[in-house]
N, C-alpha and C. Protein backbone atom coordinates (compact mmCIF):
# COMPACT_ATOMS: atom_id res chain seq x y z
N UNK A 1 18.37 2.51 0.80
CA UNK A 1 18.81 1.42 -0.03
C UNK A 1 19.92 1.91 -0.94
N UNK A 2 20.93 1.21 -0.90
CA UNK A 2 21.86 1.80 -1.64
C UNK A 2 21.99 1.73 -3.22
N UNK A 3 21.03 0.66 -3.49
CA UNK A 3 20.78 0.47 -4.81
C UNK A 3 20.13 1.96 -5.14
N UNK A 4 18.85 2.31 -4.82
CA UNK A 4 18.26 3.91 -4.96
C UNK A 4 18.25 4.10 -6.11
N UNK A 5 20.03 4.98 -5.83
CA UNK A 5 20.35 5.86 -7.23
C UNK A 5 20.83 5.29 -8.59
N UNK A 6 20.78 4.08 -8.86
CA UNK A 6 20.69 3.06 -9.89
C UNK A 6 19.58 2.88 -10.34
N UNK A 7 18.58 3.18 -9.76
CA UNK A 7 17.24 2.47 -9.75
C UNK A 7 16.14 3.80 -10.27
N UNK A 8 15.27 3.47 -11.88
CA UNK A 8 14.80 4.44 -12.01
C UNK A 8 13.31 3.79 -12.51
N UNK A 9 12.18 4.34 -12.36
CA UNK A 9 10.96 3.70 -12.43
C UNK A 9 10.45 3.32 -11.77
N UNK A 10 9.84 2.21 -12.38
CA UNK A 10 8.60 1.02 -11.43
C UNK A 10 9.80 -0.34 -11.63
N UNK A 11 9.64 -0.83 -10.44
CA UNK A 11 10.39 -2.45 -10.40
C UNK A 11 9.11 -3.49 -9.21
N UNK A 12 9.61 -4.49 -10.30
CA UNK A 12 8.93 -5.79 -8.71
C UNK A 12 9.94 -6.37 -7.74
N UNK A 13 9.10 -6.17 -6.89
CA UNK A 13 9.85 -7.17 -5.74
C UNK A 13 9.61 -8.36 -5.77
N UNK A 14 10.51 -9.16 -6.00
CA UNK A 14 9.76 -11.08 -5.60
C UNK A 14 11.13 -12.15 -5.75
N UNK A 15 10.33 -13.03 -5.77
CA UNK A 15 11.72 -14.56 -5.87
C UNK A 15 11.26 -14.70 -7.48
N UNK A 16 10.41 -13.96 -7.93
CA UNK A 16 10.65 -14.65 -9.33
C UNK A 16 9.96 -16.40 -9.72
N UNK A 17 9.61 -16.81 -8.61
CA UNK A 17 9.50 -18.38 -8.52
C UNK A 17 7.82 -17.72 -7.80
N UNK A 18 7.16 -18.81 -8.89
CA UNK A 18 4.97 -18.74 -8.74
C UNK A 18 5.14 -19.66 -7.17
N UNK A 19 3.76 -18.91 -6.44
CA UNK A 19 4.24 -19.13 -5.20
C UNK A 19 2.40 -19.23 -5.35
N UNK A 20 1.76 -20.59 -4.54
CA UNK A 20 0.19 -20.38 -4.56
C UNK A 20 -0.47 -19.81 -3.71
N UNK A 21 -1.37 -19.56 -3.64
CA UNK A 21 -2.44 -19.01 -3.01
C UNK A 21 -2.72 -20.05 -1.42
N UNK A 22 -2.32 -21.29 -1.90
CA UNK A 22 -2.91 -22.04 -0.53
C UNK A 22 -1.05 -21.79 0.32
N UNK A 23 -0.02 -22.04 -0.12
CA UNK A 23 1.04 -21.95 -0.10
C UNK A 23 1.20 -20.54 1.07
N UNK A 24 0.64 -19.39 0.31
CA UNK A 24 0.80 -18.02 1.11
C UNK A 24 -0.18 -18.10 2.69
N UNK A 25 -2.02 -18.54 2.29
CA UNK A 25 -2.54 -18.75 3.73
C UNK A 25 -1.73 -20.08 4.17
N UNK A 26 -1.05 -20.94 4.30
CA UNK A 26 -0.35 -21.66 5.40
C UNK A 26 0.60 -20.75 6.16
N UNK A 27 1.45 -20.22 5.10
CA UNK A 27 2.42 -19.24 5.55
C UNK A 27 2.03 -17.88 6.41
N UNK A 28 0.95 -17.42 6.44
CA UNK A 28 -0.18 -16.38 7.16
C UNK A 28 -0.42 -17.25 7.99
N UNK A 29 -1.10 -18.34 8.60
CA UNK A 29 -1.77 -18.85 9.19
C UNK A 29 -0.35 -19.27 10.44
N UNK A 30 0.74 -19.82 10.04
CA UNK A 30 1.64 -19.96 10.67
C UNK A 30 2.28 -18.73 11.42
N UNK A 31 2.02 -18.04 11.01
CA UNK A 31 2.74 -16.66 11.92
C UNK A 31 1.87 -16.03 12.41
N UNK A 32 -0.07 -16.40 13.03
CA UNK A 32 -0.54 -15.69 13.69
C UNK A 32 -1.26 -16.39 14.26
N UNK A 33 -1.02 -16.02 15.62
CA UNK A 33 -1.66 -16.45 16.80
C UNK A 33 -3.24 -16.59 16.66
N UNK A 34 -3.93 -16.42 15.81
CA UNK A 34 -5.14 -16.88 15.37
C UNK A 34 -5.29 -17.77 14.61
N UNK A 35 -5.97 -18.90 14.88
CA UNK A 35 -6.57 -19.28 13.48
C UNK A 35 -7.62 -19.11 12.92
N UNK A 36 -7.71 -19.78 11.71
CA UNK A 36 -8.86 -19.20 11.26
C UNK A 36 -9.64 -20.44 10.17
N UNK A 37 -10.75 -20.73 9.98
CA UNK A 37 -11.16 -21.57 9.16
C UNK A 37 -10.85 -20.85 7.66
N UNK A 38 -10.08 -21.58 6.62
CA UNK A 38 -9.99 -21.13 5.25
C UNK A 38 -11.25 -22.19 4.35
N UNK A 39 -11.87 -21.06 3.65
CA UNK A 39 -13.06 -21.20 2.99
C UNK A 39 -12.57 -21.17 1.14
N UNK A 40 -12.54 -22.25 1.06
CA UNK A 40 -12.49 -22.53 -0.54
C UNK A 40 -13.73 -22.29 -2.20
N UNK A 41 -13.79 -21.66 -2.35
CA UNK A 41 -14.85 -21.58 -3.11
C UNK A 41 -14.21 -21.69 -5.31
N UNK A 42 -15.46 -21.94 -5.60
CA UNK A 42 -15.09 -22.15 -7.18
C UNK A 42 -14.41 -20.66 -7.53
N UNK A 43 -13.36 -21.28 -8.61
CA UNK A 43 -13.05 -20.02 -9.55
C UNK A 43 -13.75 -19.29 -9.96
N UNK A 44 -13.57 -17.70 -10.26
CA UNK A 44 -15.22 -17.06 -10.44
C UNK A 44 -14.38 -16.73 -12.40
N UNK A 45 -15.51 -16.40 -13.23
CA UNK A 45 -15.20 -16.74 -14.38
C UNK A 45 -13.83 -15.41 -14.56
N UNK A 46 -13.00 -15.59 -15.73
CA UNK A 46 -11.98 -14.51 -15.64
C UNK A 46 -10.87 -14.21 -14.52
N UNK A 47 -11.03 -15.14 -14.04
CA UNK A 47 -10.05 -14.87 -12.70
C UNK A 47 -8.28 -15.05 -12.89
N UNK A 48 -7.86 -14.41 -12.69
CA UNK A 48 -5.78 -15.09 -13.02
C UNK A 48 -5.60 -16.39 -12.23
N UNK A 49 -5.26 -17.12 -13.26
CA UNK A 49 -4.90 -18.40 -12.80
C UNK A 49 -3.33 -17.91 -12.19
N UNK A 50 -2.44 -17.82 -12.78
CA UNK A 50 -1.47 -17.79 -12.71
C UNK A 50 -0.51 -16.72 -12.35
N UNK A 51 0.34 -16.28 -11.23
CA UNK A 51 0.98 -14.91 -11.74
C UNK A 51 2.30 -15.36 -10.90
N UNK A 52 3.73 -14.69 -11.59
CA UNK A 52 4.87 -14.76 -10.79
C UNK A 52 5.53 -13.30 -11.02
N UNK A 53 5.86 -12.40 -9.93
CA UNK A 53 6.63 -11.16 -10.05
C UNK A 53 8.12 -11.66 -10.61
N UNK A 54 8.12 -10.77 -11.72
CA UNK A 54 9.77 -10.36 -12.59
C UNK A 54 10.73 -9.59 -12.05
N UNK A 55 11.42 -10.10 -11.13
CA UNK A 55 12.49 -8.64 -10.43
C UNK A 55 13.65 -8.89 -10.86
N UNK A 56 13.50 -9.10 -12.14
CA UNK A 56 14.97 -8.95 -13.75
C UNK A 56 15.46 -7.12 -13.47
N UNK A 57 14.56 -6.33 -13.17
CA UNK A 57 15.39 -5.03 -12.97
C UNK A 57 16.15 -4.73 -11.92
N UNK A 58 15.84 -5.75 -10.37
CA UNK A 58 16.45 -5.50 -9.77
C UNK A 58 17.52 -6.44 -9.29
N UNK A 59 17.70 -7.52 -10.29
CA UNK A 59 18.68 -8.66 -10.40
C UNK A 59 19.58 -7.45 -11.07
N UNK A 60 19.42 -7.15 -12.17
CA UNK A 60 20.33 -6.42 -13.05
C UNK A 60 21.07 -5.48 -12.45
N UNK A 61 20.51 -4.76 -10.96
CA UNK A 61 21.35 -3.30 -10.23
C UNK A 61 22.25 -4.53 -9.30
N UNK A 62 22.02 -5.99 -9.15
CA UNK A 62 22.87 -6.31 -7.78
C UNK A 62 22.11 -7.07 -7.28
N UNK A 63 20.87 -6.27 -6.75
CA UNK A 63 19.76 -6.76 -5.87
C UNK A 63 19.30 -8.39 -6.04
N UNK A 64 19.54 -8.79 -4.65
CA UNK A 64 18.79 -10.46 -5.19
C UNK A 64 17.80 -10.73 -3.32
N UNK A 65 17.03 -11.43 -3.45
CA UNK A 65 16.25 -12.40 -2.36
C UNK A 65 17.01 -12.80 -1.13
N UNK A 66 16.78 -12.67 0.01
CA UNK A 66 17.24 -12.77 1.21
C UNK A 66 16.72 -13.92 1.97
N UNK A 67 15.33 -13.63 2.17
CA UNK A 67 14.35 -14.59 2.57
C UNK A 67 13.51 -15.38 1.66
N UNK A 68 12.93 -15.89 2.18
CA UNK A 68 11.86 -17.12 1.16
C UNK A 68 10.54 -16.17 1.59
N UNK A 69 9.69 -16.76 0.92
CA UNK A 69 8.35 -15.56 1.00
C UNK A 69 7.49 -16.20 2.56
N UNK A 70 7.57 -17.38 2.69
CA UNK A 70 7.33 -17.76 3.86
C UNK A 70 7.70 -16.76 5.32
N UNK A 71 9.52 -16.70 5.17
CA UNK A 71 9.67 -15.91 6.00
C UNK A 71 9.34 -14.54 5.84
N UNK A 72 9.59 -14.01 4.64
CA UNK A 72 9.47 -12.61 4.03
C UNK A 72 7.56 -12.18 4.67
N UNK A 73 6.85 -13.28 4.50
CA UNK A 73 5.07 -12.75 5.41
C UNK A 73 5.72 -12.99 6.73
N UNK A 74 5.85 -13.70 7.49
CA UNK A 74 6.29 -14.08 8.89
C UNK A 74 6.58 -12.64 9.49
N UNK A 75 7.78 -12.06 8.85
CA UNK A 75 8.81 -10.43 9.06
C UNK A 75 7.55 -9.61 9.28
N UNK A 76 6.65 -9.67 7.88
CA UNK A 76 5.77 -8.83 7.51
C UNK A 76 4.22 -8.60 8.29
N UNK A 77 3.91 -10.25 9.02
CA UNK A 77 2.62 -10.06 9.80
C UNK A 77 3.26 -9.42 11.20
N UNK A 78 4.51 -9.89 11.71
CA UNK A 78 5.26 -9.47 12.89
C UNK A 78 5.34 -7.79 13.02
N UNK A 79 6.03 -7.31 11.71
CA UNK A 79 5.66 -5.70 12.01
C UNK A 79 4.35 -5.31 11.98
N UNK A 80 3.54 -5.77 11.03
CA UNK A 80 2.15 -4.89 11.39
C UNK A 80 1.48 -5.60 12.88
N UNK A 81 1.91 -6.63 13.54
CA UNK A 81 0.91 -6.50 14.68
C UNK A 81 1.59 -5.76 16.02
N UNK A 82 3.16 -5.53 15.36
CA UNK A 82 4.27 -4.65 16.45
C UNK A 82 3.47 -2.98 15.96
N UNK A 83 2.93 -2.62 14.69
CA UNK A 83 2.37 -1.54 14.80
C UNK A 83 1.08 -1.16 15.47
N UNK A 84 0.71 -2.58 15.53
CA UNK A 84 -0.77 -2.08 16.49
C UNK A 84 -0.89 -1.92 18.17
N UNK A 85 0.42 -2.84 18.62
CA UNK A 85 0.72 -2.44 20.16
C UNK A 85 0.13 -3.12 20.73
């Protein structure tokens, strides 16, 4: 990555934009040849409602989003089932 040597620490990767939980299994569910029944259950107490990754450090070197996270799992279930053969 040519960013690299700009780049010092811990950074997040993301769009920056809250992306849900049902949102991500459609997006899983669409890129694998299985399906699967999704099982909904109550919030358990303390749980994060909410979370969106900050990648302000790597906006700041240049770095910006290519794909949508849809495609970005799609890429991502595709290599790990190209690693299993």
């Amino acid at each position: 990555m040519a960013l690299s040597a700009r780049l010092q620490g811990g950074f997040n990767v993301g769009t920056g934009r809250e992306t849900d939980v049902n949102a991500l299994v459609a997006a899983l569910l669409a890129s694998s040849p299985q399906q699967v029944d999704v099982v909904h259950a109550a919030p358990r107490a303390g749980e994060q409602r909410r979370s969106v990754i900050d990648p302000a450090k790597l906006r700041a070197a240049g770095w910006s989003t290519t794909v949508d996270v849809a495609e970005g799992l799609a890429r991502t279930f595709r290599w790990f089932a190209a690693q299993r053969g």
